[in-house]
C-alpha atoms as a PDB file:
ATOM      1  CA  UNK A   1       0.000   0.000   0.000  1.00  0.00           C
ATOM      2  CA  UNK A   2       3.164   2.531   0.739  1.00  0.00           C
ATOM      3  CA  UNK A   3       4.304   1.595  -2.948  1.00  0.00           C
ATOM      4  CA  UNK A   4       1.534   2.213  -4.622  1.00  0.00           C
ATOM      5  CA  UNK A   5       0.182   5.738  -2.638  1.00  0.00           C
ATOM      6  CA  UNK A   6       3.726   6.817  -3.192  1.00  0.00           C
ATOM      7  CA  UNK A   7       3.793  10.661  -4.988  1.00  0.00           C
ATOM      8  CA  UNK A   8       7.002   9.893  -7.022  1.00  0.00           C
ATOM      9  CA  UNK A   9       4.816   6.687  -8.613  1.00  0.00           C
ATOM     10  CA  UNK A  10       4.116   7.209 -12.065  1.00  0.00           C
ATOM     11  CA  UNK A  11       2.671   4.020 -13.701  1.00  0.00           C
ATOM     12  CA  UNK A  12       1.913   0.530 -11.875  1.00  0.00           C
ATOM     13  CA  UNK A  13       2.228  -2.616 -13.675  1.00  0.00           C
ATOM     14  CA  UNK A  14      -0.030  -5.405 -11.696  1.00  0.00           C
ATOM     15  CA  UNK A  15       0.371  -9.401 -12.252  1.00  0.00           C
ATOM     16  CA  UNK A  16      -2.258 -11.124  -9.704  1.00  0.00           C
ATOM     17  CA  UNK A  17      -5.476 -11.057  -8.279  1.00  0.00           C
ATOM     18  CA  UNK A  18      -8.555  -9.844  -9.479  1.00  0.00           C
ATOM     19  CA  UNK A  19      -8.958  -8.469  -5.881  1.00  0.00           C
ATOM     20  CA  UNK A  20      -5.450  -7.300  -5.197  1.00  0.00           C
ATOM     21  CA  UNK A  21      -6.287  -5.685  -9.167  1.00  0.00           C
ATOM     22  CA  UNK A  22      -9.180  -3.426  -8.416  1.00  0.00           C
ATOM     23  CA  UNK A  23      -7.326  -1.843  -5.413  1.00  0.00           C
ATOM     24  CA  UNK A  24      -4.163  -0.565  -7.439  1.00  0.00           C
ATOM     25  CA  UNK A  25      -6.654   0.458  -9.987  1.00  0.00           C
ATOM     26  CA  UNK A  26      -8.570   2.610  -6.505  1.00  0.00           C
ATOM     27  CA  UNK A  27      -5.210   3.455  -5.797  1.00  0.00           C
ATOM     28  CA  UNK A  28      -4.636   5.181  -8.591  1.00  0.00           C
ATOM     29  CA  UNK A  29      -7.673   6.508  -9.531  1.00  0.00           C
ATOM     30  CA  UNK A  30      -7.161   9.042  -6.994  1.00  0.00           C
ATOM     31  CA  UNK A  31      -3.910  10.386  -8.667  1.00  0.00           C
ATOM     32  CA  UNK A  32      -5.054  10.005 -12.434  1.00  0.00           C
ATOM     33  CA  UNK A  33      -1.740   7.628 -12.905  1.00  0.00           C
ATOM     34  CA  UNK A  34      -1.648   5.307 -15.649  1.00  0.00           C
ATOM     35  CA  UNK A  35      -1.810   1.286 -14.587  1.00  0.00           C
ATOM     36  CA  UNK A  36      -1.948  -1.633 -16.497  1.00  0.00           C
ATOM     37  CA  UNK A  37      -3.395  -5.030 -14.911  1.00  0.00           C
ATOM     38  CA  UNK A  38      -2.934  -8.924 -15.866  1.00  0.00           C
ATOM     39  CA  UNK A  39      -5.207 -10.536 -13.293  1.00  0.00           C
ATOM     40  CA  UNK A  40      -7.032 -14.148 -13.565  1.00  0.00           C
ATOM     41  CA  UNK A  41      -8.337 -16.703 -16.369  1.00  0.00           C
ATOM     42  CA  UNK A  42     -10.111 -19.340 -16.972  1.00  0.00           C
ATOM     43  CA  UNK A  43      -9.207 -20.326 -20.338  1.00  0.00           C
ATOM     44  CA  UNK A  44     -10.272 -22.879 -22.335  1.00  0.00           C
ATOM     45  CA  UNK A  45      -8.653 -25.402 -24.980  1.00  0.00           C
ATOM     46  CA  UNK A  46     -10.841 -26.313 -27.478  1.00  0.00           C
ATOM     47  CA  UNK A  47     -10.328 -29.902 -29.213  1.00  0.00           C
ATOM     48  CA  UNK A  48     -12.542 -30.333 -32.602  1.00  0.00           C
ATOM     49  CA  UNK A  49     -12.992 -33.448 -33.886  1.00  0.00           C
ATOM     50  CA  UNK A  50     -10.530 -32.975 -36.681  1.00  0.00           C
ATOM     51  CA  UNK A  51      -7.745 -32.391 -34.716  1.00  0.00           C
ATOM     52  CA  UNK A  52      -4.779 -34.974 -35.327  1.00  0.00           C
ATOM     53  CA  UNK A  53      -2.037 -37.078 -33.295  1.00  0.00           C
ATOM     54  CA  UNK A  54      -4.234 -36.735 -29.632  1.00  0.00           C
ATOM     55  CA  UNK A  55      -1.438 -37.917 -27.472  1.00  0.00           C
ATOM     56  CA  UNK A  56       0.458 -34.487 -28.786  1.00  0.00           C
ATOM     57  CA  UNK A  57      -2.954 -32.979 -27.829  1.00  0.00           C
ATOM     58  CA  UNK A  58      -3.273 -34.629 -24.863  1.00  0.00           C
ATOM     59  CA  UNK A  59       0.485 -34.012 -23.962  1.00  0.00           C
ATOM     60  CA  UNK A  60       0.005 -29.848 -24.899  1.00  0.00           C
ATOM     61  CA  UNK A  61      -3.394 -29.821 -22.261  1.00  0.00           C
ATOM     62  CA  UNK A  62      -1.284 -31.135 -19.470  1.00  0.00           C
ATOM     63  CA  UNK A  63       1.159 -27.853 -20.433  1.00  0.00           C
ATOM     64  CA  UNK A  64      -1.278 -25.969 -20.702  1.00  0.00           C
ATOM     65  CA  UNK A  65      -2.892 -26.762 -16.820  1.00  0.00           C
ATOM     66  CA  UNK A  66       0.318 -28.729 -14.863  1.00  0.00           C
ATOM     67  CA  UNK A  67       2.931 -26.758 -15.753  1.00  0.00           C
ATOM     68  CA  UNK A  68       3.278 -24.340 -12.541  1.00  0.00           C
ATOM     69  CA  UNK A  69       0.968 -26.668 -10.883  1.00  0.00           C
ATOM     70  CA  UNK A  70      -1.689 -24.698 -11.992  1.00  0.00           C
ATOM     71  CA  UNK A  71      -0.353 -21.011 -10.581  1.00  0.00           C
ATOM     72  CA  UNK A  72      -0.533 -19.437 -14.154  1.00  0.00           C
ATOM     73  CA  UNK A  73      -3.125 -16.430 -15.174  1.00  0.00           C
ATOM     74  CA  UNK A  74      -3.502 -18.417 -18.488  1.00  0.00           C
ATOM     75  CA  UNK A  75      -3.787 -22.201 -17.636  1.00  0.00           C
ATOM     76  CA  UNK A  76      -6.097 -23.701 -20.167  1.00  0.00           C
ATOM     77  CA  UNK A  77      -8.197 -25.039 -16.857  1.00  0.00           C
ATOM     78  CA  UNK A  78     -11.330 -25.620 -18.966  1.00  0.00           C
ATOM     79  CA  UNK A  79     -10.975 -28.035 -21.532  1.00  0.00           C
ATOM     80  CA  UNK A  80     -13.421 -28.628 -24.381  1.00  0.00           C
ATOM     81  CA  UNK A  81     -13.397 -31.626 -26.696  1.00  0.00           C
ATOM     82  CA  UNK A  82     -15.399 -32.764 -29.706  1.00  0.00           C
ATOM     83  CA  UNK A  83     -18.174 -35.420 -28.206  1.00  0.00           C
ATOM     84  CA  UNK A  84     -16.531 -38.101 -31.545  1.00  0.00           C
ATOM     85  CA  UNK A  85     -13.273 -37.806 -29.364  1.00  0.00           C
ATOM     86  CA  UNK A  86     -14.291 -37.598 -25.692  1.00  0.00           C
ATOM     87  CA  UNK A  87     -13.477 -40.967 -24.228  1.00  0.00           C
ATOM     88  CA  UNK A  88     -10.198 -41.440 -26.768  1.00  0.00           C
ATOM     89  CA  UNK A  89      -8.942 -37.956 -25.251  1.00  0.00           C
ATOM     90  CA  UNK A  90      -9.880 -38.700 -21.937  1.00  0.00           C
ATOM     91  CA  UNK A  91      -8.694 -42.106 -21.779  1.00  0.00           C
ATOM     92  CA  UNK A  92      -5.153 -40.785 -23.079  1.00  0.00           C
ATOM     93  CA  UNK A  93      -5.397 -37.985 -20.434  1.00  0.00           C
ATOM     94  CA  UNK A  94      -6.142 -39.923 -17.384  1.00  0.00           C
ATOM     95  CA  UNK A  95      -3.396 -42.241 -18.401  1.00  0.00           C
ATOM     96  CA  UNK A  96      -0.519 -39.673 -18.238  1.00  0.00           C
ATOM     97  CA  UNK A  97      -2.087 -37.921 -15.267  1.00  0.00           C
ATOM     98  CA  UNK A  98      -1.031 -40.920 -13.647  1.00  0.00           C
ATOM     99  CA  UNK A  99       2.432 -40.749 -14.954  1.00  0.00           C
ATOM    100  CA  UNK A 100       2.821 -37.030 -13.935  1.00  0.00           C
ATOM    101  CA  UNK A 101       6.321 -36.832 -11.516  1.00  0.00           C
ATOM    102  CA  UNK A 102       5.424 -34.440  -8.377  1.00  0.00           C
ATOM    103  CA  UNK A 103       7.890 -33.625  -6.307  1.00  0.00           C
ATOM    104  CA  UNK A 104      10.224 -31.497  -5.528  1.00  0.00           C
ATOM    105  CA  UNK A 105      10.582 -28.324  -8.133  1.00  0.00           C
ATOM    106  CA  UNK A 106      14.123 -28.039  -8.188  1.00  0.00           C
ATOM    107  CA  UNK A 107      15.115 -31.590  -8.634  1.00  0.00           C
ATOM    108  CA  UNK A 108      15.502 -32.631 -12.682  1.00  0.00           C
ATOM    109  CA  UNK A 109      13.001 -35.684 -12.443  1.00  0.00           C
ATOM    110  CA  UNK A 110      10.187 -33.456 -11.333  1.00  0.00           C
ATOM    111  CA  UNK A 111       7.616 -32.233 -13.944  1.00  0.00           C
ATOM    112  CA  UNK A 112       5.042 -30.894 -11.072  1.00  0.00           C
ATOM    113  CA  UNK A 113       5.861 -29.528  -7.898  1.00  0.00           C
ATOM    114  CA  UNK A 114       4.088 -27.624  -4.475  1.00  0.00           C
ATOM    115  CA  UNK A 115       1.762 -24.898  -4.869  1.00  0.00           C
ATOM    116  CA  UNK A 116       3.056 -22.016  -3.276  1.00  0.00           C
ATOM    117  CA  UNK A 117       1.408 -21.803   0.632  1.00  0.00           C
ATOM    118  CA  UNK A 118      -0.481 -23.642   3.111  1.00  0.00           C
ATOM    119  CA  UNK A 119      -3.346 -21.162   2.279  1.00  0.00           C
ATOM    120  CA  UNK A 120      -3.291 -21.723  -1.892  1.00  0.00           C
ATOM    121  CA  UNK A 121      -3.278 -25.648  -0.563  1.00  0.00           C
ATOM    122  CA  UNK A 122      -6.071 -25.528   1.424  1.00  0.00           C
ATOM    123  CA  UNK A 123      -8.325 -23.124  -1.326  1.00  0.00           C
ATOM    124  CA  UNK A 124      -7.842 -25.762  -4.189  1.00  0.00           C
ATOM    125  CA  UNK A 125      -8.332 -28.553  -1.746  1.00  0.00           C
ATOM    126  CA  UNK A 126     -11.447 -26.879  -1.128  1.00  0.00           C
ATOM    127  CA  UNK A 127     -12.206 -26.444  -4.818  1.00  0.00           C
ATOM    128  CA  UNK A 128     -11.907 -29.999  -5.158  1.00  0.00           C
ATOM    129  CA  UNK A 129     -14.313 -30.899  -2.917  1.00  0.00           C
ATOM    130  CA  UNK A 130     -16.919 -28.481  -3.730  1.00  0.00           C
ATOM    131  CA  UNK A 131     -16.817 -29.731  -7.292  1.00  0.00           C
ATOM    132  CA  UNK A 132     -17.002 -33.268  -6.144  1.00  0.00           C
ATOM    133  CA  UNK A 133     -20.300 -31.887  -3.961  1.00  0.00           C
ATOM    134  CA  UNK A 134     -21.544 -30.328  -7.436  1.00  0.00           C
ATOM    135  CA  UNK A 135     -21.727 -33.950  -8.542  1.00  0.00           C
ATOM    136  CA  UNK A 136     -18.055 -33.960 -10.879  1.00  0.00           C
ATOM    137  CA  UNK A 137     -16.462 -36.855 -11.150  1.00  0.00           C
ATOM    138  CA  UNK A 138     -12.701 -36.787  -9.547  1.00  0.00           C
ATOM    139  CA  UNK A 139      -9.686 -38.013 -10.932  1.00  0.00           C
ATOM    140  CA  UNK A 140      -6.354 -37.121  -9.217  1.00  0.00           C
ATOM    141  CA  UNK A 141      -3.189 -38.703  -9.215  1.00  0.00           C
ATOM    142  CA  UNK A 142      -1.919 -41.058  -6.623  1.00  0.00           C
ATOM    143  CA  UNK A 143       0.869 -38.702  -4.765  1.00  0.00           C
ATOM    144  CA  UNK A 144       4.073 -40.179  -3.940  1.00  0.00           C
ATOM    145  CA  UNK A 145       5.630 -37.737  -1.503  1.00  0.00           C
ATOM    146  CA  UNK A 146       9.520 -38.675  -0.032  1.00  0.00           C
ATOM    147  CA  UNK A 147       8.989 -38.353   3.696  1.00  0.00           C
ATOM    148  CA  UNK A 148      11.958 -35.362   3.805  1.00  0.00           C
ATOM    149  CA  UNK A 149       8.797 -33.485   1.808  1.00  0.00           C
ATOM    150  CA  UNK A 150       5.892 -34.431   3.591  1.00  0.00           C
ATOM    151  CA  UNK A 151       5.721 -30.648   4.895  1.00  0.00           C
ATOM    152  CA  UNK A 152       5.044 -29.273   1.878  1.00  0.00           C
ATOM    153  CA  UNK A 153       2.248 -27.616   0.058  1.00  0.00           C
ATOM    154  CA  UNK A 154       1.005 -30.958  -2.728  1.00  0.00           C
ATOM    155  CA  UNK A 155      -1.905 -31.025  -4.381  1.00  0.00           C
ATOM    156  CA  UNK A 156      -2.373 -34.015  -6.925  1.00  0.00           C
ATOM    157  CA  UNK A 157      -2.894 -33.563 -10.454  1.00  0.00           C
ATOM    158  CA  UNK A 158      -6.865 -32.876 -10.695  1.00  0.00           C
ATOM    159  CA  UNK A 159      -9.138 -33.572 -13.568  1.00  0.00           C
ATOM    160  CA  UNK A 160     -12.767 -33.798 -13.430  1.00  0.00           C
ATOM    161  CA  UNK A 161     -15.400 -34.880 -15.395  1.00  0.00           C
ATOM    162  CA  UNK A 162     -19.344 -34.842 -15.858  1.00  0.00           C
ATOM    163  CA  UNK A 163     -19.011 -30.981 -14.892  1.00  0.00           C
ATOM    164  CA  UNK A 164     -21.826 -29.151 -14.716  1.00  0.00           C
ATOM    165  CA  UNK A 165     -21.754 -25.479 -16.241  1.00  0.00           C
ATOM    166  CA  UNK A 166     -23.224 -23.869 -12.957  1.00  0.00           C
ATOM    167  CA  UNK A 167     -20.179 -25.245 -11.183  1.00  0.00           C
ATOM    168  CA  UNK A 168     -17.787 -22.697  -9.590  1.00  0.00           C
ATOM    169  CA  UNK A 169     -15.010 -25.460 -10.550  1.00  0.00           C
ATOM    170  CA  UNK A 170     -16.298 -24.563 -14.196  1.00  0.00           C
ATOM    171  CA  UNK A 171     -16.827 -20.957 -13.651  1.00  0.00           C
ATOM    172  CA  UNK A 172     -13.934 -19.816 -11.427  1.00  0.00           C
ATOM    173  CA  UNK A 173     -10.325 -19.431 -11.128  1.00  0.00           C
ATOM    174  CA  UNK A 174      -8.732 -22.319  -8.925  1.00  0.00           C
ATOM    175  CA  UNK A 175      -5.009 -21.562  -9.677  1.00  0.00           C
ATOM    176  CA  UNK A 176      -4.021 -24.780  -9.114  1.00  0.00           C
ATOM    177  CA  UNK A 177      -3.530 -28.095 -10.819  1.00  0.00           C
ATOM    178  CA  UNK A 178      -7.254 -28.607 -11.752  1.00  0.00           C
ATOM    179  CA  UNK A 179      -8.752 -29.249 -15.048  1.00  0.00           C
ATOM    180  CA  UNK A 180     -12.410 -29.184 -16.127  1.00  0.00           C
ATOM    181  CA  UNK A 181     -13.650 -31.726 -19.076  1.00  0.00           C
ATOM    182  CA  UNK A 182     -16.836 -31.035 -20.905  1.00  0.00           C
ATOM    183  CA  UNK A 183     -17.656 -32.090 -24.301  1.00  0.00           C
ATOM    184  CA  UNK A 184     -19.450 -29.820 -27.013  1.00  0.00           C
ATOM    185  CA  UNK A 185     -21.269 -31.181 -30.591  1.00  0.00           C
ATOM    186  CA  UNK A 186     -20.993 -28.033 -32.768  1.00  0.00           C
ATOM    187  CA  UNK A 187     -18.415 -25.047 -33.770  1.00  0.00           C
ATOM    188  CA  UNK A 188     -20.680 -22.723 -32.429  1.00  0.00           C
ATOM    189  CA  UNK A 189     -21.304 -24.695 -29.291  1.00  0.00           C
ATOM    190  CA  UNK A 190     -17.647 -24.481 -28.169  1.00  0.00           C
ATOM    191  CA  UNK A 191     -17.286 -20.821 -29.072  1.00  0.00           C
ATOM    192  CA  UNK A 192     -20.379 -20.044 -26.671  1.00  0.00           C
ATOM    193  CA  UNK A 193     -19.296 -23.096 -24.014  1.00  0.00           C
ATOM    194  CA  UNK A 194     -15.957 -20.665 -24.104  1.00  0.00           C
ATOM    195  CA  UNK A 195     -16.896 -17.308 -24.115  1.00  0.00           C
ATOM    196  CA  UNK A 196     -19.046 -17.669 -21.333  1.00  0.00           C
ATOM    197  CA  UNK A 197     -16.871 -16.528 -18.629  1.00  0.00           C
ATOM    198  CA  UNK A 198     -16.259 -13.114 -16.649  1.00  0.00           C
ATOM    199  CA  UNK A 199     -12.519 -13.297 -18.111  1.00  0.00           C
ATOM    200  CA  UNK A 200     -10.436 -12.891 -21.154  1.00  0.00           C
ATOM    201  CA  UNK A 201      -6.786 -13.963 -21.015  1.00  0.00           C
ATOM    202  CA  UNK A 202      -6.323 -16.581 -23.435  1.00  0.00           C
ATOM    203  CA  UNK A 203      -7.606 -19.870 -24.867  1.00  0.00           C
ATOM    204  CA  UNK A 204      -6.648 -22.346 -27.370  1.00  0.00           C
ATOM    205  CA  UNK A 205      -7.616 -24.150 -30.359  1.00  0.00           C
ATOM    206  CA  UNK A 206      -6.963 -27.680 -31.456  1.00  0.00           C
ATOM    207  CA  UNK A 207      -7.609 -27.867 -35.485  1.00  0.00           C
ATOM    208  CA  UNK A 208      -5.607 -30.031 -38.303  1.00  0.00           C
ATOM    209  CA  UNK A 209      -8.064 -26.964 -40.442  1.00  0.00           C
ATOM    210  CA  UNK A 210      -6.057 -23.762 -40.812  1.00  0.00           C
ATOM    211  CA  UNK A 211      -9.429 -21.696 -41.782  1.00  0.00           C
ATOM    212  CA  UNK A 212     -11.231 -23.353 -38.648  1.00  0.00           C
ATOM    213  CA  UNK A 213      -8.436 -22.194 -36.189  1.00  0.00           C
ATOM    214  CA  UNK A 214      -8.615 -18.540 -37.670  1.00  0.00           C
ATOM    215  CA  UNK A 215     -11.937 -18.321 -37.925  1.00  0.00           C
ATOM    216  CA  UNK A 216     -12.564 -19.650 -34.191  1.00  0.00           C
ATOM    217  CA  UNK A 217      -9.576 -17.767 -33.212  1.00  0.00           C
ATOM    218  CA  UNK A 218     -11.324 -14.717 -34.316  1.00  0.00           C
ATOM    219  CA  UNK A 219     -14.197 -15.134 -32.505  1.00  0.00           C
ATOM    220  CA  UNK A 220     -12.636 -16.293 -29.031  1.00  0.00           C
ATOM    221  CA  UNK A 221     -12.889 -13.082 -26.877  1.00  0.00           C
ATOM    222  CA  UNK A 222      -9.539 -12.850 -25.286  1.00  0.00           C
ATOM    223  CA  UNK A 223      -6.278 -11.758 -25.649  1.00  0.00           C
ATOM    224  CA  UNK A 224      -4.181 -14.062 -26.507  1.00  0.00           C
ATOM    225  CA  UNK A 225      -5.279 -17.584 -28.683  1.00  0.00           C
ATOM    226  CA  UNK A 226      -2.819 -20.653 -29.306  1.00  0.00           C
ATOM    227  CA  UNK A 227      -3.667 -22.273 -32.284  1.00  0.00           C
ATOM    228  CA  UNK A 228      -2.570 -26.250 -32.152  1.00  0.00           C
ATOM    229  CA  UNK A 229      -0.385 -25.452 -28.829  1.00  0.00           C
ATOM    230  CA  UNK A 230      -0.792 -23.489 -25.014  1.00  0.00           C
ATOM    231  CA  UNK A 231       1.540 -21.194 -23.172  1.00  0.00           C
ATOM    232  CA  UNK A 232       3.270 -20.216 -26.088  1.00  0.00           C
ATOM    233  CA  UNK A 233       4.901 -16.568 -25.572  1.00  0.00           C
ATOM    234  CA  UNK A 234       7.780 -14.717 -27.382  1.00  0.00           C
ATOM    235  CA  UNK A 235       9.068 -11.204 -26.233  1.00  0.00           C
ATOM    236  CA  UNK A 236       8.377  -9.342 -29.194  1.00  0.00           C
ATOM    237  CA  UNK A 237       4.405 -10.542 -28.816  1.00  0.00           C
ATOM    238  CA  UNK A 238       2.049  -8.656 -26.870  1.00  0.00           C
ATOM    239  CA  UNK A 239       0.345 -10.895 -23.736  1.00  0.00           C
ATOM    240  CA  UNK A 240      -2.181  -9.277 -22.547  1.00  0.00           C
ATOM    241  CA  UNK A 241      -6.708  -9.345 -21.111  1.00  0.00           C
ATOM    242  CA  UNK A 242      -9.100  -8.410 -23.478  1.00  0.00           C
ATOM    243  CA  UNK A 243      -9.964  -4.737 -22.396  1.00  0.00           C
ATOM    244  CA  UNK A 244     -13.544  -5.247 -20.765  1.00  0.00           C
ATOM    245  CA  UNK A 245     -13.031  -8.945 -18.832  1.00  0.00           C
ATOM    246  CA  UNK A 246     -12.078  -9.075 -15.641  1.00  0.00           C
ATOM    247  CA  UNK A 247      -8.373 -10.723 -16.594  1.00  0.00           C
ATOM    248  CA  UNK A 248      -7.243  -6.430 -16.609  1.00  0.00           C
ATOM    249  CA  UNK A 249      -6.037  -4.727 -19.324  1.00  0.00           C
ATOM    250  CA  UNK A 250      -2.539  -3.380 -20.738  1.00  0.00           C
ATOM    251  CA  UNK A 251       0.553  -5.769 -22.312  1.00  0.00           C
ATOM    252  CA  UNK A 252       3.361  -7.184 -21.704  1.00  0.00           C
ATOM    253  CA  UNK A 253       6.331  -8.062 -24.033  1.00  0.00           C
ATOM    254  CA  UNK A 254       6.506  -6.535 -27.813  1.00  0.00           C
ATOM    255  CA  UNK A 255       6.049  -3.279 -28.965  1.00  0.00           C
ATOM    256  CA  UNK A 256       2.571  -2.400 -26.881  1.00  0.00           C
ATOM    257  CA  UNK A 257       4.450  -3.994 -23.896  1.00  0.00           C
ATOM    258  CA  UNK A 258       7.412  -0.923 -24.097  1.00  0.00           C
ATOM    259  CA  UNK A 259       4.670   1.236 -24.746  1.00  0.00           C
ATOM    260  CA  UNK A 260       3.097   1.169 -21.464  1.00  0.00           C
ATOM    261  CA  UNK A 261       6.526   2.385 -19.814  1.00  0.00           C
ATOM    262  CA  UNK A 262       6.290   5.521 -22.396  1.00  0.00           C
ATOM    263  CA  UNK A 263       4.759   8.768 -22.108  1.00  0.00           C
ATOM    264  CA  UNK A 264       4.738  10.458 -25.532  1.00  0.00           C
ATOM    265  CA  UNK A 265       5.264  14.398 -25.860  1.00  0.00           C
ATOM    266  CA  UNK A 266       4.328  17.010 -28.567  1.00  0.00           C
ATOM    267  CA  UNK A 267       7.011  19.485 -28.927  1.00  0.00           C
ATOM    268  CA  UNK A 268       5.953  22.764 -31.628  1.00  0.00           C
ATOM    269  CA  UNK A 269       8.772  24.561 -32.725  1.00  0.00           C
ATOM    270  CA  UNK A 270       9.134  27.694 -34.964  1.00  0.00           C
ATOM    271  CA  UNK A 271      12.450  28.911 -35.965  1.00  0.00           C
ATOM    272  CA  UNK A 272      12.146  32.125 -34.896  1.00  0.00           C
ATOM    273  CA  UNK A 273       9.811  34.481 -33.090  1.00  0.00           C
ATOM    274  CA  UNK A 274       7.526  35.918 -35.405  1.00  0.00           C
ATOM    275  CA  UNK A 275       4.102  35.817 -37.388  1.00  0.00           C
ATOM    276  CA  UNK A 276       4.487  33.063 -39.719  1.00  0.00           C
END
C-alpha cells in the first residue's frame, strides 16, 4: 500500500489477483496515474474433432494446466473436446495424469511440484471438494511424496469430469492443478461453451483446419489464442486481457508492452519568433 500511494509513482504494472487488481486500480484513480493489470483466467482449450495425433494434444493440455501446478493467469483449466473424441482424449489424459512426476521443483526428475502456501493448498483442496459436492467426477493422481517433503504444500494432479456449467469449478479461477472436461457437438457450441466466462486472457484451439483455427480464433474473446499449442509466448508478442473482462487490461512483451513504460510528448517549434 506505501508503494503504490507513493507521490514519485508514475505508472503501476499489476500481475495477480482480481482483488489485489481493483485496489491498485482505486489506488490510482485518486492520482489520475496510468496502470496496467494482468489478473485471472479461466481459459479454455478447445479440441474439434478434426484435430490430429491426440497424445500431442493430450500431452500440450497437461502444459497448458500442470505446468506451474496450476499457478498461471492463463492455464487452459477448462478443456473442451469434440463429443466423436471424448473418451479417446480422456482415456489418453487420465493415463498420463497418472504418470505425472510431483515432487520437488528443483530436482531434474520433477515435472510438477508444491503450490506455493499452506493457504493456496487448502483453497484448491477446497475447490476440489466443492466440485465433487456439485456432482463432478474426480480423478487425481496417486501422490508419492519422499517423507523429507511431507511438509510441503502438494496437491495431486486434478481432472474432473461430468461438470456441470453452474459449477464454480467450471466458472472460477482455482489456480491450481485442476482441469475441467466437458464435451461440445458443434463449432458454435464451443465458441459459446468458451466465451461464457467473466474473463479474457487466453484460450486455445486444437484444429488439423487452418481456416477453422482462424476463424474460431477470431471469434474467441480474449487476448491471446494458441492455435494447435498453449503457453506459447515470445518477447516481441504482446500478452495481454481483453480490455472489458475481468483478466485487466494493458501488455506485456513486444512493442505495446514498451509502450506502457512511455509517455509520448508534442514538442511545436518555430524557428524564430515571429508571425508566420
Amino acid at each position: 500500500q506505501f508503494l503504490i500511494d507513493h507521490p514519485l509513482l508514475d505508472k503501476v504494472s499489476f500481475t495477480g489477483s482480481g482483488l489485489a487488481g481493483k485496489k491498485m486500480l482505486e489506488a490510482s484513480a485518486a492520482k489520475l496515474r496510468p496502470t496496467s493489470l494482468e489478473l485471472g483466467g479461466k481459459s479454455a482449450f478447445i479440441v474439434f474433432e478434426d484435430a490430429e495425433n491426440l497424445d500431442a494434444v493430450v500431452d500440450w493440455a497437461m502444459v497448458g494446466i500442470f505446468v506451474a501446478t496450476g499457478q498461471v493467469c492463463s492455464a487452459t483449466s477448462r478443456l473442451l473436446v469434440h463429443s466423436s473424441l471424448l473418451a479417446p482424449l480422456t482415456e489418453r489424459l487420465l493415463a498420463q495424469l497418472a504418470k505425472i512426476r510431483v515432487g520437488h521443483p528443483l530436482a531434474d526428475e520433477t515435472q510438477m511440484g508444491p503450490v506455493i502456501s499452506k493457504q493456496q493448498q487448502r483453497k484448491v483442496q477446497a475447490a476440489i471438494r466443492s466440485a465433487e459436492a456439485d456432482g463432478c467426477t474426480v480423478h487425481q493422481a496417486a501422490l508419492s511424496i519422499p517423507e523429507n517433503l511431507q511438509g510441503g504444500y502438494y496437491v495431486p494432479p486434478t481432472v474432473l469430469t461430468d461438470v456441470p456449467l453452474t459449477c464454480a469449478a467450471w466458472r472460477e479461477e482455482i489456480f491450481g492443478p485442476v482441469l475441467a472436461l466437458r464435451s461440445f457437438e458443434t463449432e458454435e457450441e464451443a465458441l459459446r461453451l468458451a466465451n461464457d466466462t467473466q474473463y479474457g486472457l487466453s484460450n486455445a484451439v486444437f484444429s488439423a483446419d487452418p481456416a477453422r483455427c482462424r476463424r474460431v480464433a477470431s471469434q474467441l474473446r480474449s487476448g491471446v489464442v494458441w492455435e494447435n499449442c498453449s503457453q506459447v509466448l515470445f518477447p516481441a508478442t504482446p500478452f495481454g486481457g481483453r480490455a472489458g473482462k475481468a483478466s485487466g487490461f494493458g501488455h506485456e512483451y513486444g512493442a505495446q508492452g514498451l509502450a506502457e513504460y512511455v509517455s509520448d510528448k508534442t514538442v511545436v517549434s518555430a524557428t524564430v519568433a515571429g508571425y508566420s
